[in-house]
Structure formats: C-alpha cells, structure tokens
N, C-alpha and C. Protein backbone atom coordinates (compact mmCIF):
# COMPACT_ATOMS: atom_id res chain seq x y z
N UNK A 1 80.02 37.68 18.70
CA UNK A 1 79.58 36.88 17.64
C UNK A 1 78.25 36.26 18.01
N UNK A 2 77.30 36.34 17.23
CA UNK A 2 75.98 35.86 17.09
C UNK A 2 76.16 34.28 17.15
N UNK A 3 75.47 33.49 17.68
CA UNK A 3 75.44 32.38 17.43
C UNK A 3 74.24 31.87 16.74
N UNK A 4 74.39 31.25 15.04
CA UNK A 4 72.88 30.86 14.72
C UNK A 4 72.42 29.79 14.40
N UNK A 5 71.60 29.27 14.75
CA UNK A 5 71.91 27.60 14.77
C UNK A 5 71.01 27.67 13.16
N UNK A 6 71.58 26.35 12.83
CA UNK A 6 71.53 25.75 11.75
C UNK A 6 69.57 24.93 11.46
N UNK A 7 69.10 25.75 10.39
CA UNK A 7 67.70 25.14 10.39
C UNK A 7 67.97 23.73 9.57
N UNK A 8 66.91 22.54 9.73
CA UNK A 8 66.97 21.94 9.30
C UNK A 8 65.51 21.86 8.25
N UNK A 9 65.98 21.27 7.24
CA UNK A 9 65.45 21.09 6.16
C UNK A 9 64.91 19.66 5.90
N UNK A 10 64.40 19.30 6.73
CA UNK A 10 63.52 18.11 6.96
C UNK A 10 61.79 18.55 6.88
N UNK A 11 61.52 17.68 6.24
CA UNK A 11 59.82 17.88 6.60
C UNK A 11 59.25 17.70 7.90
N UNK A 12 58.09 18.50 8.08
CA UNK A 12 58.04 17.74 9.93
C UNK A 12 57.37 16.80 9.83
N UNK A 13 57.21 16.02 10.90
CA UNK A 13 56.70 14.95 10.89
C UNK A 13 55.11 14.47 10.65
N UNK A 14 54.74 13.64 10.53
CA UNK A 14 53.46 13.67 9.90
C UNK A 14 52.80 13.15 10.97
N UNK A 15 51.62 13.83 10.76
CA UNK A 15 50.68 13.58 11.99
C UNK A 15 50.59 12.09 12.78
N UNK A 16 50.40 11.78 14.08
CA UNK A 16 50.22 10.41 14.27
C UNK A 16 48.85 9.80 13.71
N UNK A 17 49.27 8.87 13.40
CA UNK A 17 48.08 7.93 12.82
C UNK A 17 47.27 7.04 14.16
N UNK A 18 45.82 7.17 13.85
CA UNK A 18 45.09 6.34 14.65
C UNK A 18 45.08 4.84 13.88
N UNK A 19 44.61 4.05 14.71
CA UNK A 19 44.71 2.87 15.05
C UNK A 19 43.62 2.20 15.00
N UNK A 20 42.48 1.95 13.69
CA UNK A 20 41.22 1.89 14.07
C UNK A 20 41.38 0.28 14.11
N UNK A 21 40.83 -0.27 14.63
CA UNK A 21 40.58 -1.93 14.83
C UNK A 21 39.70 -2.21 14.54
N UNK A 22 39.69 -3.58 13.55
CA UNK A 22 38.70 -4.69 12.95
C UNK A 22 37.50 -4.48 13.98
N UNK A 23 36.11 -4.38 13.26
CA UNK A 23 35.19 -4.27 13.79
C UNK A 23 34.91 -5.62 13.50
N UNK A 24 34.27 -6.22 14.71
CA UNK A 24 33.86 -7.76 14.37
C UNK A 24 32.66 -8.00 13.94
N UNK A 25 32.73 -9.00 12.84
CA UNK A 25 31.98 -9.01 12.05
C UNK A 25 30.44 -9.98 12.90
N UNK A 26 29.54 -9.30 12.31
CA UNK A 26 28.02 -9.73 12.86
C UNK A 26 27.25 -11.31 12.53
N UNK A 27 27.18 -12.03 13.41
CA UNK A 27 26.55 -13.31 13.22
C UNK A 27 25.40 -12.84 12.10
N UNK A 28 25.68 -13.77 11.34
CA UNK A 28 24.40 -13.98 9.92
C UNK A 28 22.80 -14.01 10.46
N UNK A 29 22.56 -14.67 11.47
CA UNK A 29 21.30 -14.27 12.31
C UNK A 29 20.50 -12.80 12.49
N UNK A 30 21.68 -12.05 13.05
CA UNK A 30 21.45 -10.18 13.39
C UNK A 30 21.51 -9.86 12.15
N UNK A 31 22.90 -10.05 11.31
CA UNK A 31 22.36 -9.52 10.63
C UNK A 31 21.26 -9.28 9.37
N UNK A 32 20.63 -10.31 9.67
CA UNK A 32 19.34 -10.95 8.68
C UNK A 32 18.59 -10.17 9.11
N UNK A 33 18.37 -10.28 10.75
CA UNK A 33 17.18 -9.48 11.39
C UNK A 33 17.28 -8.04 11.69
N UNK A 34 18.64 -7.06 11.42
CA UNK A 34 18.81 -5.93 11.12
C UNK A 34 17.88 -5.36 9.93
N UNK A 35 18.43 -5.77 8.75
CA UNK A 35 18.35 -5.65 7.47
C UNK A 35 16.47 -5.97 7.25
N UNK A 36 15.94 -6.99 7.98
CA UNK A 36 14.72 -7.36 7.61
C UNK A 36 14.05 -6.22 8.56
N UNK A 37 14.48 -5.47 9.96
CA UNK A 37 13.86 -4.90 10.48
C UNK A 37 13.59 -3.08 9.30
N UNK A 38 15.14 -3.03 9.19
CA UNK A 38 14.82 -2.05 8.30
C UNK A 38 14.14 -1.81 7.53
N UNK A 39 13.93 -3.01 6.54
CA UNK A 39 12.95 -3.12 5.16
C UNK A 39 11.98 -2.71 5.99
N UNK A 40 11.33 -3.65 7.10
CA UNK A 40 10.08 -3.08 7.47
C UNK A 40 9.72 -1.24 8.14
N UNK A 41 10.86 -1.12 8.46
CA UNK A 41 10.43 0.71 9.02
C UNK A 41 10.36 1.32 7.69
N UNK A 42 11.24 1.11 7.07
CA UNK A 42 11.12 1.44 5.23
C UNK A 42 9.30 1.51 4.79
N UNK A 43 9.24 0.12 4.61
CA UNK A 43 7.40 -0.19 4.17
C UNK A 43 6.98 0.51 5.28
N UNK A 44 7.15 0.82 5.94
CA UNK A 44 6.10 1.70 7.07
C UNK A 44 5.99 3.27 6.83
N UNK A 45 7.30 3.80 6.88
CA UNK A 45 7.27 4.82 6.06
C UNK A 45 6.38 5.13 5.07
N UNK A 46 6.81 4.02 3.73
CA UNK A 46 6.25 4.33 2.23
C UNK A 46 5.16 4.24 2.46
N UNK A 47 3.56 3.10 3.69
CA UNK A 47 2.83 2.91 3.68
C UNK A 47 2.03 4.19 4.49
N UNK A 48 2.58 4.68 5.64
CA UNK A 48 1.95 5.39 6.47
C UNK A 48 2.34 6.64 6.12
N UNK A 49 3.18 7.37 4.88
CA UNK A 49 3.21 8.47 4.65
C UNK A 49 2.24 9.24 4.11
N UNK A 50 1.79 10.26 3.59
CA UNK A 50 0.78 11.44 3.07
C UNK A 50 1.37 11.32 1.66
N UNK A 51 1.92 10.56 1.06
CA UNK A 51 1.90 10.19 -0.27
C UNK A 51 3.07 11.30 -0.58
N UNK A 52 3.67 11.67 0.44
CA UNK A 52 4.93 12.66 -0.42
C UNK A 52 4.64 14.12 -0.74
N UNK A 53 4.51 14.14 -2.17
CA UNK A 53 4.00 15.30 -2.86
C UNK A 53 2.49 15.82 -2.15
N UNK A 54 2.57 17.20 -2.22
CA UNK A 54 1.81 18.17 -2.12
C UNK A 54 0.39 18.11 -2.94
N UNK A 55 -0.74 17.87 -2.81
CA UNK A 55 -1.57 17.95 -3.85
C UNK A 55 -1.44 19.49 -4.97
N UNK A 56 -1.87 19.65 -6.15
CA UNK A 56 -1.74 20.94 -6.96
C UNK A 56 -2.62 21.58 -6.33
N UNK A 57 -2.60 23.02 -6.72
CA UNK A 57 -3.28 23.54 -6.34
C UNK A 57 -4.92 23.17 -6.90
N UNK A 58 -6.15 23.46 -5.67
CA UNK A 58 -7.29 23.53 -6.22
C UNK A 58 -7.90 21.71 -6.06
N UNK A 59 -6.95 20.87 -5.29
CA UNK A 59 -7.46 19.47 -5.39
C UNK A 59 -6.56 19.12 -3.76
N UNK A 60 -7.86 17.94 -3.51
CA UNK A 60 -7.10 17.37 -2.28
C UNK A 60 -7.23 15.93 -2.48
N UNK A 61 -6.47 15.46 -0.89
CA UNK A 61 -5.76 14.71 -1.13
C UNK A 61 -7.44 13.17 0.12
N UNK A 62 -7.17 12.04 -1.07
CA UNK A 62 -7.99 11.07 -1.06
C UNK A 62 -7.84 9.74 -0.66
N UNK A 63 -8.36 9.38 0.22
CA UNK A 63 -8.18 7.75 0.07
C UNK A 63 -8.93 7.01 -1.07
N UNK A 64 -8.38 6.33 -2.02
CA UNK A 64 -8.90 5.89 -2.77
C UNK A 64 -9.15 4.47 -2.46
N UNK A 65 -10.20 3.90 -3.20
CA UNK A 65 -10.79 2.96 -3.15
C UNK A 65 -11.33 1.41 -4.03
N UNK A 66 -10.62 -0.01 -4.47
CA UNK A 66 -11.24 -0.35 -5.06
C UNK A 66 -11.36 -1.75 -5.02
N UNK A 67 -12.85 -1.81 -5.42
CA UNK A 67 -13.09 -3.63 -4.59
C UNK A 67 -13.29 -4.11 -6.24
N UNK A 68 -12.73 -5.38 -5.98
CA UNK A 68 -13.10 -6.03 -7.04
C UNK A 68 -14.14 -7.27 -6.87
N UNK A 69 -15.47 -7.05 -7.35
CA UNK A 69 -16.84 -8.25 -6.81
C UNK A 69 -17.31 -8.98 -7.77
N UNK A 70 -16.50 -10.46 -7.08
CA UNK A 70 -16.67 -11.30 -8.58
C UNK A 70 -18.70 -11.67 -8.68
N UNK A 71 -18.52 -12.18 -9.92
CA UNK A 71 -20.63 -12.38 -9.85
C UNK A 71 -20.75 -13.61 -9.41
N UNK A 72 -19.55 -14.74 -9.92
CA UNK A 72 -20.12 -16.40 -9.96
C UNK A 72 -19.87 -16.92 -8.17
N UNK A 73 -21.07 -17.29 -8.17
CA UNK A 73 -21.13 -17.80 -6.40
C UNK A 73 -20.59 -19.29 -6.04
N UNK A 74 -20.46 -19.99 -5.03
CA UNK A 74 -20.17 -21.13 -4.93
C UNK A 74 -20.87 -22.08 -5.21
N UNK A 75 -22.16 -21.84 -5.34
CA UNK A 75 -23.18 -22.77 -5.75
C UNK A 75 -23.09 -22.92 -7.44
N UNK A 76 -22.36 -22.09 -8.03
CA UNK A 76 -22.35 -22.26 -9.82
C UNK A 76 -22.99 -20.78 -10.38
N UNK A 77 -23.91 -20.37 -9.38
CA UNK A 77 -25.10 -19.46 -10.38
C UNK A 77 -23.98 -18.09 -9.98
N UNK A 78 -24.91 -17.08 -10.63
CA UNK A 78 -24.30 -15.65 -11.00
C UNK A 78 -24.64 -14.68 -9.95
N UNK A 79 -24.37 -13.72 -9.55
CA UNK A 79 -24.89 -12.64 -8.64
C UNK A 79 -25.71 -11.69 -10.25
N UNK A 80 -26.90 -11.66 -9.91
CA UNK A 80 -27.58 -11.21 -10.80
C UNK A 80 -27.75 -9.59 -10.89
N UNK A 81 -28.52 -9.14 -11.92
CA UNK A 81 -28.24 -7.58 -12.11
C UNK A 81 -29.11 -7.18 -10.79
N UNK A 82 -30.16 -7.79 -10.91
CA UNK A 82 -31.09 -7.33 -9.50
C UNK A 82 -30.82 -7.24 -8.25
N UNK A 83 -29.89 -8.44 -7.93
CA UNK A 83 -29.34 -8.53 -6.37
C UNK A 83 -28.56 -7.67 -6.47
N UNK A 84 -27.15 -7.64 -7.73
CA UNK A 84 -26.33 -6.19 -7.55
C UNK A 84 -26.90 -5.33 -7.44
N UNK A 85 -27.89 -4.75 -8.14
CA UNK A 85 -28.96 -3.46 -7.20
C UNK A 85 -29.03 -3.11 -6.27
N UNK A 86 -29.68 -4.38 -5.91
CA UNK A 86 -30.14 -4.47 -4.14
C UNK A 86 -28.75 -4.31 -3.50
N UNK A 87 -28.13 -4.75 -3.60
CA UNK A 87 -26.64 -4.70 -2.70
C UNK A 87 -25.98 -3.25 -2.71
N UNK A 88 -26.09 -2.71 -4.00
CA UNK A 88 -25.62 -1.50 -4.16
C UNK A 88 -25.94 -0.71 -2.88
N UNK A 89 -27.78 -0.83 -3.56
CA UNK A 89 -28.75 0.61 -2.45
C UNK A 89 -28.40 0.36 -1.01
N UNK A 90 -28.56 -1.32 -0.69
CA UNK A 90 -28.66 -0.62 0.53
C UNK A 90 -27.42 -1.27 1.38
N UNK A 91 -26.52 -1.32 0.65
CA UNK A 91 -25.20 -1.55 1.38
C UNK A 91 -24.00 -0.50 1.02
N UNK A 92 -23.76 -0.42 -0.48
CA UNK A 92 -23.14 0.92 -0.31
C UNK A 92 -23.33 2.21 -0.28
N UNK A 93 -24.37 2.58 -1.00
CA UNK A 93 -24.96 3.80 -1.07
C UNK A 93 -24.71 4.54 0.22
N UNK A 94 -25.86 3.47 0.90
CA UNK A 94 -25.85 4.23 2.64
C UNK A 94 -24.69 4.75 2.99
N UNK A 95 -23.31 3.80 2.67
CA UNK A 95 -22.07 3.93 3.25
C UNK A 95 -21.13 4.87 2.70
N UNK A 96 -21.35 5.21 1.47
CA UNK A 96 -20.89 6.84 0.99
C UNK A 96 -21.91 6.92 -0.01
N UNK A 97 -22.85 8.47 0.63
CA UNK A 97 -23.80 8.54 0.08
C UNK A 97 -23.32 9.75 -1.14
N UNK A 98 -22.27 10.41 -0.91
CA UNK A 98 -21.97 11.49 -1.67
C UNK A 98 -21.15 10.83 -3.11
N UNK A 99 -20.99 9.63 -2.93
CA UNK A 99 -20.55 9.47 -4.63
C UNK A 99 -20.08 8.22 -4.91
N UNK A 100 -19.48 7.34 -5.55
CA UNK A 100 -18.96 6.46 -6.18
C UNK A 100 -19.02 6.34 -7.77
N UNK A 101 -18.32 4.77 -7.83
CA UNK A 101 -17.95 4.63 -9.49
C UNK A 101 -18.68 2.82 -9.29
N UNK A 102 -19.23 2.23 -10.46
CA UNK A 102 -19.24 1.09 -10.57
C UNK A 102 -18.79 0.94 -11.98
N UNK A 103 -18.03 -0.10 -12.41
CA UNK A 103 -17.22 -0.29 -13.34
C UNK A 103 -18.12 -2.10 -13.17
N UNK A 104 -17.62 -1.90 -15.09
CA UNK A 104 -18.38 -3.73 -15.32
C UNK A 104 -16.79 -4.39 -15.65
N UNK A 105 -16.73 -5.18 -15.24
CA UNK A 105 -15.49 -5.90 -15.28
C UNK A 105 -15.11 -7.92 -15.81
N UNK A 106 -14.20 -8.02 -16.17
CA UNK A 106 -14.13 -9.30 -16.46
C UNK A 106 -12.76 -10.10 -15.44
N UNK A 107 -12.83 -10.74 -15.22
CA UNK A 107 -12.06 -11.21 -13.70
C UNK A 107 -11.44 -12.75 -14.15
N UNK A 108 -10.21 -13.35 -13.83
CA UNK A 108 -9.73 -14.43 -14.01
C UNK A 108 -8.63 -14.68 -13.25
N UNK A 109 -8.59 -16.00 -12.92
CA UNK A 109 -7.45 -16.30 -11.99
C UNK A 109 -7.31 -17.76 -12.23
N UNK A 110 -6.19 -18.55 -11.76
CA UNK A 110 -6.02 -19.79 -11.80
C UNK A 110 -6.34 -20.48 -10.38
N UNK A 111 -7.11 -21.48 -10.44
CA UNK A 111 -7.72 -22.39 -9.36
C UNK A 111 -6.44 -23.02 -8.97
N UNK A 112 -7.04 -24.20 -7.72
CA UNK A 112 -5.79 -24.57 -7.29
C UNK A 112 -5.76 -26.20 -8.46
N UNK A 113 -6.03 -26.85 -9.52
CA UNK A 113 -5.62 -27.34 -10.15
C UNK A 113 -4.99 -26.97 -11.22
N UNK A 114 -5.26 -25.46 -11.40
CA UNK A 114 -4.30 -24.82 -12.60
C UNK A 114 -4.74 -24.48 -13.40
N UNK A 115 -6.11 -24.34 -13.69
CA UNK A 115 -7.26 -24.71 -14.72
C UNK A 115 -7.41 -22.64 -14.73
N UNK A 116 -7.90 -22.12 -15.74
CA UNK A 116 -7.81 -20.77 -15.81
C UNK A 116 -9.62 -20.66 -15.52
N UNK A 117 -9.87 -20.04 -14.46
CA UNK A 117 -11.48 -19.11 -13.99
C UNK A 117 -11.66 -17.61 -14.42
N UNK A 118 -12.84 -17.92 -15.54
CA UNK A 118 -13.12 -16.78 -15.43
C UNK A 118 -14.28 -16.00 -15.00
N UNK A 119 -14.44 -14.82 -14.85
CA UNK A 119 -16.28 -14.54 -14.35
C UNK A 119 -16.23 -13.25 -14.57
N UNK A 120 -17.59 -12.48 -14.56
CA UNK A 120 -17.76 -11.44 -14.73
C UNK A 120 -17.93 -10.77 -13.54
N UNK A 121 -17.62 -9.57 -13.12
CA UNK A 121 -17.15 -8.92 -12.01
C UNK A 121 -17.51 -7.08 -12.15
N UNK A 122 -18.00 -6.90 -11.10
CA UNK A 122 -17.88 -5.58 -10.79
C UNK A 122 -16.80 -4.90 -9.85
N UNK A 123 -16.79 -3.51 -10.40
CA UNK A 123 -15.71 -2.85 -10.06
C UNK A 123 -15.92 -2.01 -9.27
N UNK A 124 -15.92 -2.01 -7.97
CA UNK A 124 -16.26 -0.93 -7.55
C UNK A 124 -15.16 0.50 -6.98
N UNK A 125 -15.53 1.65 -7.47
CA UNK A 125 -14.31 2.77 -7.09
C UNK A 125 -14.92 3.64 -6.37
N UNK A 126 -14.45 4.03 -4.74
CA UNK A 126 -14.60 5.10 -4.32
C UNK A 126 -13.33 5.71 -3.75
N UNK A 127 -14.06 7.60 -3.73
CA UNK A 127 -12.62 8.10 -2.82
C UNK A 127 -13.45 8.13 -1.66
N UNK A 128 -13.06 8.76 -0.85
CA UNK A 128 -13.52 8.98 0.43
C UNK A 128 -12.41 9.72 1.22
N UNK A 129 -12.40 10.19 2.39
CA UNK A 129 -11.31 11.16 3.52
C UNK A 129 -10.98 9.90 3.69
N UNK A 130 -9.41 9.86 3.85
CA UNK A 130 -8.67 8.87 4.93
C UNK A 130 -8.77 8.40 6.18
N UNK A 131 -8.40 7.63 6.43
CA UNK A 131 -8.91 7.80 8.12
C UNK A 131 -9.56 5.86 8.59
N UNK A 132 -9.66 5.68 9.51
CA UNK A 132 -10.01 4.46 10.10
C UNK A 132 -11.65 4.02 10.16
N UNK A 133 -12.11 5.37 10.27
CA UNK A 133 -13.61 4.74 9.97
C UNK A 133 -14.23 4.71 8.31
N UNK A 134 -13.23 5.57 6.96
CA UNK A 134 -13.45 5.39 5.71
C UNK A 134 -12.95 3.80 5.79
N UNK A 135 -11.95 3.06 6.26
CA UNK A 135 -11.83 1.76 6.13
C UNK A 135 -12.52 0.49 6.57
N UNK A 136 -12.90 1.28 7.80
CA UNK A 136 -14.84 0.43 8.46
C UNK A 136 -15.18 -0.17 7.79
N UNK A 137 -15.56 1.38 6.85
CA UNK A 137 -16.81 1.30 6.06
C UNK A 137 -16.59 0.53 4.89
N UNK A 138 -15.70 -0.04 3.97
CA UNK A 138 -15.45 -0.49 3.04
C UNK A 138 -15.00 -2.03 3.74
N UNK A 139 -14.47 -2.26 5.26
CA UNK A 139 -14.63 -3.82 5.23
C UNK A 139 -16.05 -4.42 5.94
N UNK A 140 -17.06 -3.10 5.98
CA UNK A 140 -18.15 -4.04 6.11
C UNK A 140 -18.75 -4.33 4.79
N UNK A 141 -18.65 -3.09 3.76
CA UNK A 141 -18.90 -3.64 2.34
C UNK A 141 -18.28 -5.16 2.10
N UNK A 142 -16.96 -4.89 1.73
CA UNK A 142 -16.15 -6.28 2.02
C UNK A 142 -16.86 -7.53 2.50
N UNK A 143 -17.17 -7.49 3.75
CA UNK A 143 -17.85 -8.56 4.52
C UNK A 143 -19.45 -8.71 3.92
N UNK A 144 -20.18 -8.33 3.22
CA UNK A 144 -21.33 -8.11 3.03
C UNK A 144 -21.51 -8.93 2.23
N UNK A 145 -20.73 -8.57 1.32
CA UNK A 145 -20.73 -9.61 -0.07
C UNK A 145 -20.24 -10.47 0.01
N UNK A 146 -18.75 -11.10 0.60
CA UNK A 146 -18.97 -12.08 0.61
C UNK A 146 -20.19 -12.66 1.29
N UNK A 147 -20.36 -12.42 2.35
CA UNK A 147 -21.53 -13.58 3.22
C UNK A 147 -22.97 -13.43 2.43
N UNK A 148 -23.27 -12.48 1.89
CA UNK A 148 -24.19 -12.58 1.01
C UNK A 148 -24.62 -13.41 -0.34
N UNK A 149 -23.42 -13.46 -0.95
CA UNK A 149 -22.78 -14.01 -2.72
C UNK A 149 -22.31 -15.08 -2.44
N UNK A 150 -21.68 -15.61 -0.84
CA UNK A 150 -20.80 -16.26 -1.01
C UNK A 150 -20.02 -17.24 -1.57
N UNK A 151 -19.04 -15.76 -1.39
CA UNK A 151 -18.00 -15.39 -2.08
C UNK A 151 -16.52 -15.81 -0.99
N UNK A 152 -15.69 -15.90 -1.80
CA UNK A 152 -13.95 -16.88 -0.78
C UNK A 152 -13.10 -15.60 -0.45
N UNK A 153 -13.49 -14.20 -1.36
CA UNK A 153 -12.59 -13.39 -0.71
C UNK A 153 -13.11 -12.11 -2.03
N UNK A 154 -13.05 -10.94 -1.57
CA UNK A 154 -13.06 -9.47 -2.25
C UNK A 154 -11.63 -9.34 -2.59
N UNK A 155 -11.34 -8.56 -3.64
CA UNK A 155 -9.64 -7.74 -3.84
C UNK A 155 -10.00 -6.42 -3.21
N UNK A 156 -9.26 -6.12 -2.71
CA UNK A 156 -9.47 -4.29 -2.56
C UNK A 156 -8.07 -4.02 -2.79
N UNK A 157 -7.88 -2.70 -3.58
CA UNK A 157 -6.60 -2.02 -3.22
C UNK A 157 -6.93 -0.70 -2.57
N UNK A 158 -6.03 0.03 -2.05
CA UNK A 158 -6.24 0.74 -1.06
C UNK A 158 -4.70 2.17 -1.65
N UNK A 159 -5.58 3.11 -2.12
CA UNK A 159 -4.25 4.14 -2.31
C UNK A 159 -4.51 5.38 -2.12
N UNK A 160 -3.68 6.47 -1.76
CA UNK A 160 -3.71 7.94 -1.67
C UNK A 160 -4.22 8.69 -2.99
N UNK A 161 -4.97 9.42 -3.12
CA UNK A 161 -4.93 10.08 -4.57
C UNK A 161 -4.93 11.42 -4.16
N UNK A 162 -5.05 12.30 -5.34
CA UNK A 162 -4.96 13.79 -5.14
C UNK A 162 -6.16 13.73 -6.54
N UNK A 163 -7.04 14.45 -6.05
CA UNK A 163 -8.48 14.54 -6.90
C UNK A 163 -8.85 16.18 -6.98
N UNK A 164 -9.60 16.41 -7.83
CA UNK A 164 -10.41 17.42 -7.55
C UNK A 164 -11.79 17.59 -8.92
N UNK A 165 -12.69 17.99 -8.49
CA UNK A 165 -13.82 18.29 -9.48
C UNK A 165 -13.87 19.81 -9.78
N UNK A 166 -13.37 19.71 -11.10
CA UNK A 166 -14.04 21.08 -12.22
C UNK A 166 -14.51 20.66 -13.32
C-alpha cells in the first residue's frame, strides 16, 4: 500500500514584511536651508543654461541686451540730443561697432516719498556673442553714463535670444 499524505489546502504564507521605521523628522532650520539651497541650484540652472531649445534652423543663438538711460540728471537739467550723440559715438559705437538699436523711450518710477517721476529715456538694444567680455563691455557703458549724466543707476536686462538676419 502506497502511502499518500494528505495536501493541504491552505494558502502559503505571505511574504515577511519589512519593518521600515519613522524617519526622524528634520529641525525647521535644515530644513529651510535644504529647500532654500535647492531653489538656488534651480536659479542656477535656469540662469546658466543655453536657454534650452535649439536655435531654428539658419539663426543663432545671442546675448541680448538692454539698458534703459534715463535723460533727467541730478542737477534738474536733461541729457540733451547732442551729448546723447556724443555718448553714443564714442562710447558705444566703439564698443559694438557691428550694430545696435536705440529706442526713444518714456520712463517712470516712484521716488522715495511716493510721488510718481517721470523722464524721457533712451533705450538702448544690443545682441552681441555671450560671454564675459560682451558683459565688460556693456558695464563700462553702464558706468559711463552714469558718471557722466549723473545718473543713481542704469536698468539693464540681460537675456539669451535666437536671432538671425534675412
């Protein structure tokens, strides 16, 4: 006689379970300065990248350029059409001789009593190659005018473009 043992009809058992333990939670300090360090590698990224996208075909890729130069000086009077001339030739020109934009502009801001300033303002737009000495060159512009006009401060913004001339 065969002997056959009897199967059982139980499920098998279910895997053992791990045991993960409470991770302790992070003093409000770290984690302020986690979170704030990140933001900043973040802005570093978004700031020091090649702008992402690919230029299209047939156009490259630009540092763009733009100062904003108010006219009214500290003394009351205006930066006149003539001195803007003069400032042009022989301060920017020299400094990119292959091209720019001047734009006529109207400019306003609130003083520190609250009172609304306005003045008339030039615009100035260039591209130029990227790079550390295209930025030189635009904060000695920068510096020019004010100490020349003086003037309390230039705007510049500063962005990547993708350009091309046909």
């Amino acid at each position: 006689m065969v002997n056959v043992a009897r199967r059982s009809h139980r499920r098998p058992p279910a895997p053992p379970t791990t045991r993960v333990d409470r991770i302790p939670a992070m003093p409000p300090q770290r984690l302020i300065a986690t979170a704030l360090i990140a933001l900043a590698a973040l802005a570093l990224l978004a700031c020091g990248g090649d702008g992402g996208e690919p230029c299209p075909e047939g156009s490259e890729r630009y540092a763009q350029y733009q100062l904003f130069l108010g006219r009214s000086t500290a003394d009351g009077d205006e930066v006149t059409d003539e001195q803007w001339a003069a400032f042009l030739a022989d301060t920017v020109t020299p400094r990119f001789p292959a091209g720019l934009t001047v734009l006529d502009g109207a400019g306003q801001w609130r003083d520190d009593s609250g009172t609304i300033q306005r003045e008339r303002s030039k615009v100035l737009w260039i591209l130029a190659a990227p790079g550390d000495e295209t930025l030189q060159l635009i904060d000695e512009i920068s510096e020019e005018y004010e100490r020349r006009f003086h003037q309390d401060s230039v705007l510049r913004i500063h962005a990547t473009a993708c350009a091309s001339f046909s």
